[in-house]
Protein backbone atom coordinates (compact mmCIF):
# COMPACT_ATOMS: atom_id res chain seq x y z
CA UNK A 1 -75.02 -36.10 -40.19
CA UNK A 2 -77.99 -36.52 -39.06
CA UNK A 3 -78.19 -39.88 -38.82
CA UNK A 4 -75.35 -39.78 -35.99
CA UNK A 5 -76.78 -36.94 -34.26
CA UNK A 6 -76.86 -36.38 -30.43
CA UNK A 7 -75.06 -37.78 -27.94
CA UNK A 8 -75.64 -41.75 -27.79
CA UNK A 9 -75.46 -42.52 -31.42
CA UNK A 10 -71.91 -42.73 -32.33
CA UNK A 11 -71.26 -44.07 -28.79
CA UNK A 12 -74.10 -47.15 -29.03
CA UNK A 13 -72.69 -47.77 -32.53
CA UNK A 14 -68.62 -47.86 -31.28
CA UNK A 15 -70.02 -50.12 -28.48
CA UNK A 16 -71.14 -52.42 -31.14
CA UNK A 17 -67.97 -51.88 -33.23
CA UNK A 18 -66.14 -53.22 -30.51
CA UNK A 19 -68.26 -55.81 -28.61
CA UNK A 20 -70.26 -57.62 -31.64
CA UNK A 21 -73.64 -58.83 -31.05
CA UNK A 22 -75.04 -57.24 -27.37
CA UNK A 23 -78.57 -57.79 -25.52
CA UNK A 24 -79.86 -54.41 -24.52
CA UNK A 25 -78.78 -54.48 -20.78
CA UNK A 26 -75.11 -55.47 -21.49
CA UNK A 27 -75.64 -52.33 -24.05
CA UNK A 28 -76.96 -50.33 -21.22
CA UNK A 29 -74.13 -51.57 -18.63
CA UNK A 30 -71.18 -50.75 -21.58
CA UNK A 31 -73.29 -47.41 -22.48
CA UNK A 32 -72.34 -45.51 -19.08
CA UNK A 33 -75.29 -42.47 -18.00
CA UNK A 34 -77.75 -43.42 -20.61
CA UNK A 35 -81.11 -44.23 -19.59
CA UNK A 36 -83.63 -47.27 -20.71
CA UNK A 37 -85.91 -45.36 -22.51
CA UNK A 38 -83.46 -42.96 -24.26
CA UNK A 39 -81.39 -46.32 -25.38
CA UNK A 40 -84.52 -47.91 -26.37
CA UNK A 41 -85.01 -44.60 -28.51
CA UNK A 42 -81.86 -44.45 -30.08
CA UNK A 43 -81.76 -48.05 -30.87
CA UNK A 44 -85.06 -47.69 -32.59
CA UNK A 45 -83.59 -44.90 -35.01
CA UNK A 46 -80.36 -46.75 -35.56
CA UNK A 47 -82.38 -49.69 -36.86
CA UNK A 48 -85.15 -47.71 -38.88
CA UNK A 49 -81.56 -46.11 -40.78
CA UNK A 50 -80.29 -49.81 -41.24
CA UNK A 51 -77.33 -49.30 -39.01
CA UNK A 52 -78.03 -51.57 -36.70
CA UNK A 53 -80.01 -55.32 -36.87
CA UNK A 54 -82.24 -56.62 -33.99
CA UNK A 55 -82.74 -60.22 -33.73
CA UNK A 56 -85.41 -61.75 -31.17
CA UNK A 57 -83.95 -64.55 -29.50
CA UNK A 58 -86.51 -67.47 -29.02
CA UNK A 59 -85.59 -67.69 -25.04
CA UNK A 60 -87.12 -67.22 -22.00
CA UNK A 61 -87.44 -64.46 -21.21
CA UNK A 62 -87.14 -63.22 -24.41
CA UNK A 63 -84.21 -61.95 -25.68
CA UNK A 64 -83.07 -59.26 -28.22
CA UNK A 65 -79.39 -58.96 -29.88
CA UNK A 66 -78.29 -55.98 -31.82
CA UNK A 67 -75.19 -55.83 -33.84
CA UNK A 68 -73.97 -54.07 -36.61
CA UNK A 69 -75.73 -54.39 -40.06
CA UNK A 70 -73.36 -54.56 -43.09
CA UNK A 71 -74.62 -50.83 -43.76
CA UNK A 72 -73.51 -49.67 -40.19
CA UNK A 73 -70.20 -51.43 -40.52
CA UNK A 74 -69.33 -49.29 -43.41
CA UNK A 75 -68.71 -46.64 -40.27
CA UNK A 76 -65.89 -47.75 -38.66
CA UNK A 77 -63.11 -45.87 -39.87
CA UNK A 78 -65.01 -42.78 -39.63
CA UNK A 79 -65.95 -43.35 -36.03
CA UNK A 80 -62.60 -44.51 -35.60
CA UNK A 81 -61.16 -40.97 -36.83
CA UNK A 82 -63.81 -39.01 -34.75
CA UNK A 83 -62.30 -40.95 -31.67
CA UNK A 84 -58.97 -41.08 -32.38
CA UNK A 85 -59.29 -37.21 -32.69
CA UNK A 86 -60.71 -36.71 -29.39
CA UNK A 87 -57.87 -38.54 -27.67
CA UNK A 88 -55.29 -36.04 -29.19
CA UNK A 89 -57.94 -33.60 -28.58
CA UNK A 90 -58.33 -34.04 -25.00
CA UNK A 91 -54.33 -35.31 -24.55
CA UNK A 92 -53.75 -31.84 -25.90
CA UNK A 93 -55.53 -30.12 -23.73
CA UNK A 94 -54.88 -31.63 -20.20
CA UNK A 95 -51.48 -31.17 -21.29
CA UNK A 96 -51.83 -27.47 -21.16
C-alpha cells in the first residue's frame, strides 16, 4: 500500500492508464492542483518502484516521456475498482 500512498499516486498512474506515453507538462495540465515539484516527486518514486518508465527524448529542448512499465500495468483493474467505487460512492451520496 505503500507504494500508492498519498494523494497523486493512483491519480498520476490512472492518467497514464488512460493517456499512454505523456511529457511532464501535459501530465501536469491532465493532473489538476498538483504542483511541479510535488509531480516531479511523485514521479521519481513511481519510477524508483518500477511503475512507471522515463525515456529522455533526444529533442530540443529536451524532452522526457513517462508511461506505464509492464510492472505498473499489472494495476489497472485494481485502480479501476478503486474508481469505479468512488463513483457509486459519491453517486450514493449526492443522492441523499
Amino acid at each position: 500500500m505503500s507504494l500508492l500512498s498519498g494523494k497523486w499516486k493512483v491519480y498520476i498512474l490512472g492518467t497514464l492508464m488512460h493517456g499512454g506515453k505523456m511529457r511532464f507538462m501535459d501530465l501536469k495540465r491532465e493532473v489538476e492542483g498538483i504542483g511541479t515539484k510535488m509531480l516531479s516527486k511523485e514521479l521519481q518514486d513511481l519510477e524508483a518502484n518500477h511503475l512507471i518508465k522515463r525515456t529522455v527524448l533526444n529533442t530540443k529542448p529536451i524532452s522526457v516521456e513517462y508511461e506505464l512499465t509492464q510492472y505498473g500495468q499489472t494495476l489497472e483493474k485494481v485502480i479501476k475498482e478503486i474508481m469505479d467505487w468512488g463513483q457509486e460512492y459519491r453517486q450514493t451520496i449526492y443522492k441523499e
